[in-house]
Protein backbone atom coordinates (compact mmCIF):
# COMPACT_ATOMS: atom_id res chain seq x y z
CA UNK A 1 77.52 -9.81 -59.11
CA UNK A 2 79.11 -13.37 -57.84
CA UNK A 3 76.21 -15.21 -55.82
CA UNK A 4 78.16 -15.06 -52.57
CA UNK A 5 77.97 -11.37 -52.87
CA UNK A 6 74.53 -11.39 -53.92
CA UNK A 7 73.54 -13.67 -50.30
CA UNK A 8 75.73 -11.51 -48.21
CA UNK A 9 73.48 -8.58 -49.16
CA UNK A 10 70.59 -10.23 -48.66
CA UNK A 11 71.12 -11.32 -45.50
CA UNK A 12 72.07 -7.98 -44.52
CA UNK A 13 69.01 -6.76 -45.67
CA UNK A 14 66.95 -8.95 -44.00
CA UNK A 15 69.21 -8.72 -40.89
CA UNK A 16 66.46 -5.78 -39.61
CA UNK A 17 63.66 -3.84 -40.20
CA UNK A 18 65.12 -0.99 -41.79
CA UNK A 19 69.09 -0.61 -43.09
CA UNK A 20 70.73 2.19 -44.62
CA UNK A 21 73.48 0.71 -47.23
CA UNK A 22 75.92 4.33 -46.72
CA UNK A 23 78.99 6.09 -46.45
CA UNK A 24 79.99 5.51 -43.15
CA UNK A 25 77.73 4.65 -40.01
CA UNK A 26 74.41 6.27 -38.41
CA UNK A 27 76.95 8.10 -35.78
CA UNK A 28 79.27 9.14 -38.18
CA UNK A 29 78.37 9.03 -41.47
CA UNK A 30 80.77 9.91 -44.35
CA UNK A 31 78.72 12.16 -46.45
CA UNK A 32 76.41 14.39 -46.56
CA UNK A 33 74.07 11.98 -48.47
CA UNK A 34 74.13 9.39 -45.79
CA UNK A 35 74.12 11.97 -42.90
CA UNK A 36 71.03 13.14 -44.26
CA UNK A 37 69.07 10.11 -44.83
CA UNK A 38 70.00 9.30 -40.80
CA UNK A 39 69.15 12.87 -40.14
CA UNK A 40 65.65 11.77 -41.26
CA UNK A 41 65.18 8.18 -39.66
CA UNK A 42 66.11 9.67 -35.99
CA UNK A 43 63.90 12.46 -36.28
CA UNK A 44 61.21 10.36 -36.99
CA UNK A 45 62.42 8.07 -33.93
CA UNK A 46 62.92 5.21 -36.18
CA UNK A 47 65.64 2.29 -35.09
CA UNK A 48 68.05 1.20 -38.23
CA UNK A 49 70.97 -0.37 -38.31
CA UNK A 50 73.67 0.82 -41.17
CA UNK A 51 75.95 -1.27 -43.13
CA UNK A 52 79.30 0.85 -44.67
CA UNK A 53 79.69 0.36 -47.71
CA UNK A 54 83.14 1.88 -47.90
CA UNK A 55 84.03 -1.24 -45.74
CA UNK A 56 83.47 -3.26 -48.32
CA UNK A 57 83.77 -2.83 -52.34
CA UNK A 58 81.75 -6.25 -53.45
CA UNK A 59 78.58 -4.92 -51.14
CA UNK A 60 79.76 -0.94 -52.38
CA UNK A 61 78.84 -2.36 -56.36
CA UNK A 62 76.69 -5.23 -55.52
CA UNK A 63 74.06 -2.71 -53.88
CA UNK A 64 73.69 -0.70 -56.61
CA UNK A 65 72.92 -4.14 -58.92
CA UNK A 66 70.99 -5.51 -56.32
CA UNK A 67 68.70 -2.39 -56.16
CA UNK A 68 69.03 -1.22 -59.87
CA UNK A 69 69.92 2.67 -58.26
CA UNK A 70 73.22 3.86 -59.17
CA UNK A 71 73.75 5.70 -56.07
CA UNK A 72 74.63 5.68 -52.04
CA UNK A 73 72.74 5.92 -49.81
CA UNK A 74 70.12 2.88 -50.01
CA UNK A 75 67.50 2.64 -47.81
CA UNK A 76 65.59 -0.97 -47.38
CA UNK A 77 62.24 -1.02 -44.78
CA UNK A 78 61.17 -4.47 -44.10
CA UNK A 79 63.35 -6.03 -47.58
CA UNK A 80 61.80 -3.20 -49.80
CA UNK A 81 63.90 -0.76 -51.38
CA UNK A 82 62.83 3.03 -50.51
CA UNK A 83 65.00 4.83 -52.39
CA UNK A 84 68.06 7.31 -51.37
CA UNK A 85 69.01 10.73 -50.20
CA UNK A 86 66.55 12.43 -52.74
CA UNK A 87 63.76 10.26 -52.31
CA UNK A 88 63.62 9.98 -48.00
CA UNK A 89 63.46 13.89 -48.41
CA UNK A 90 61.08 14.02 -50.50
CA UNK A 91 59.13 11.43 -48.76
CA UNK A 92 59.82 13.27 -45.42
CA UNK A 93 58.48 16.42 -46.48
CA UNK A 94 55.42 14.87 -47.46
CA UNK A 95 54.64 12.79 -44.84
CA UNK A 96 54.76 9.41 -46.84
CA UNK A 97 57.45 8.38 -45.56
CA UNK A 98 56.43 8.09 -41.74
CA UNK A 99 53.15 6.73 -43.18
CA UNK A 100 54.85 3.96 -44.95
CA UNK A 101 57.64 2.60 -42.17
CA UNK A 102 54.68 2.87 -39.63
CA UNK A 103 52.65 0.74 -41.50
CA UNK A 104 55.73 -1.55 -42.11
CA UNK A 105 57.20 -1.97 -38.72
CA UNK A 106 53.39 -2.28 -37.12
């Protein structure tokens, strides 16, 4: 990935506490990947901002280099990668994952 592209994205990581790199936007996401991965963050009454990556094709591939995860969604708390779709679930069900952005954002 060029090094402007490679900035860009982390900046707009940085840019808050917790972004979702997805289809789409938290109130109208684009797949059912990204819709659940917001499905998640509001019912644990977490704020995120999203960034679309269809909006965008150098951020779309750049993520997925960035990261080193091959797929959409991409979720970042406080710079750190999470994970996507599969993971949040996972993490949800378990009860890590409100354990770990509470800890984050405190």
């Amino acid at each position: 990935m060029d090094p402007s592209t490679r900035q860009r994205i982390e900046s707009l990581v940085a840019s808050s506490p917790v972004v979702v790199f997805m289809k789409g936007n938290k109130l109208m996401p684009q797949c059912g990947f990204s819709n659940n991965v917001c499905q998640i963050l509001n019912a644990l009454a977490v704020p995120f901002e999203t960034f679309d990556v269809l909006s965008d094709p150098e951020v779309r591939q750049g993520i997925k280099e960035f990261s080193d995860w091959p797929t959409i969604p991409q979720v970042y708390v406080q710079g750190q990668f999470m994970g996507g779709s599969d993971i949040l679930i996972e993490m949800y069900n378990s009860g890590e994952l409100l354990e770990k952005i509470t800890i984050a954002l405190a």
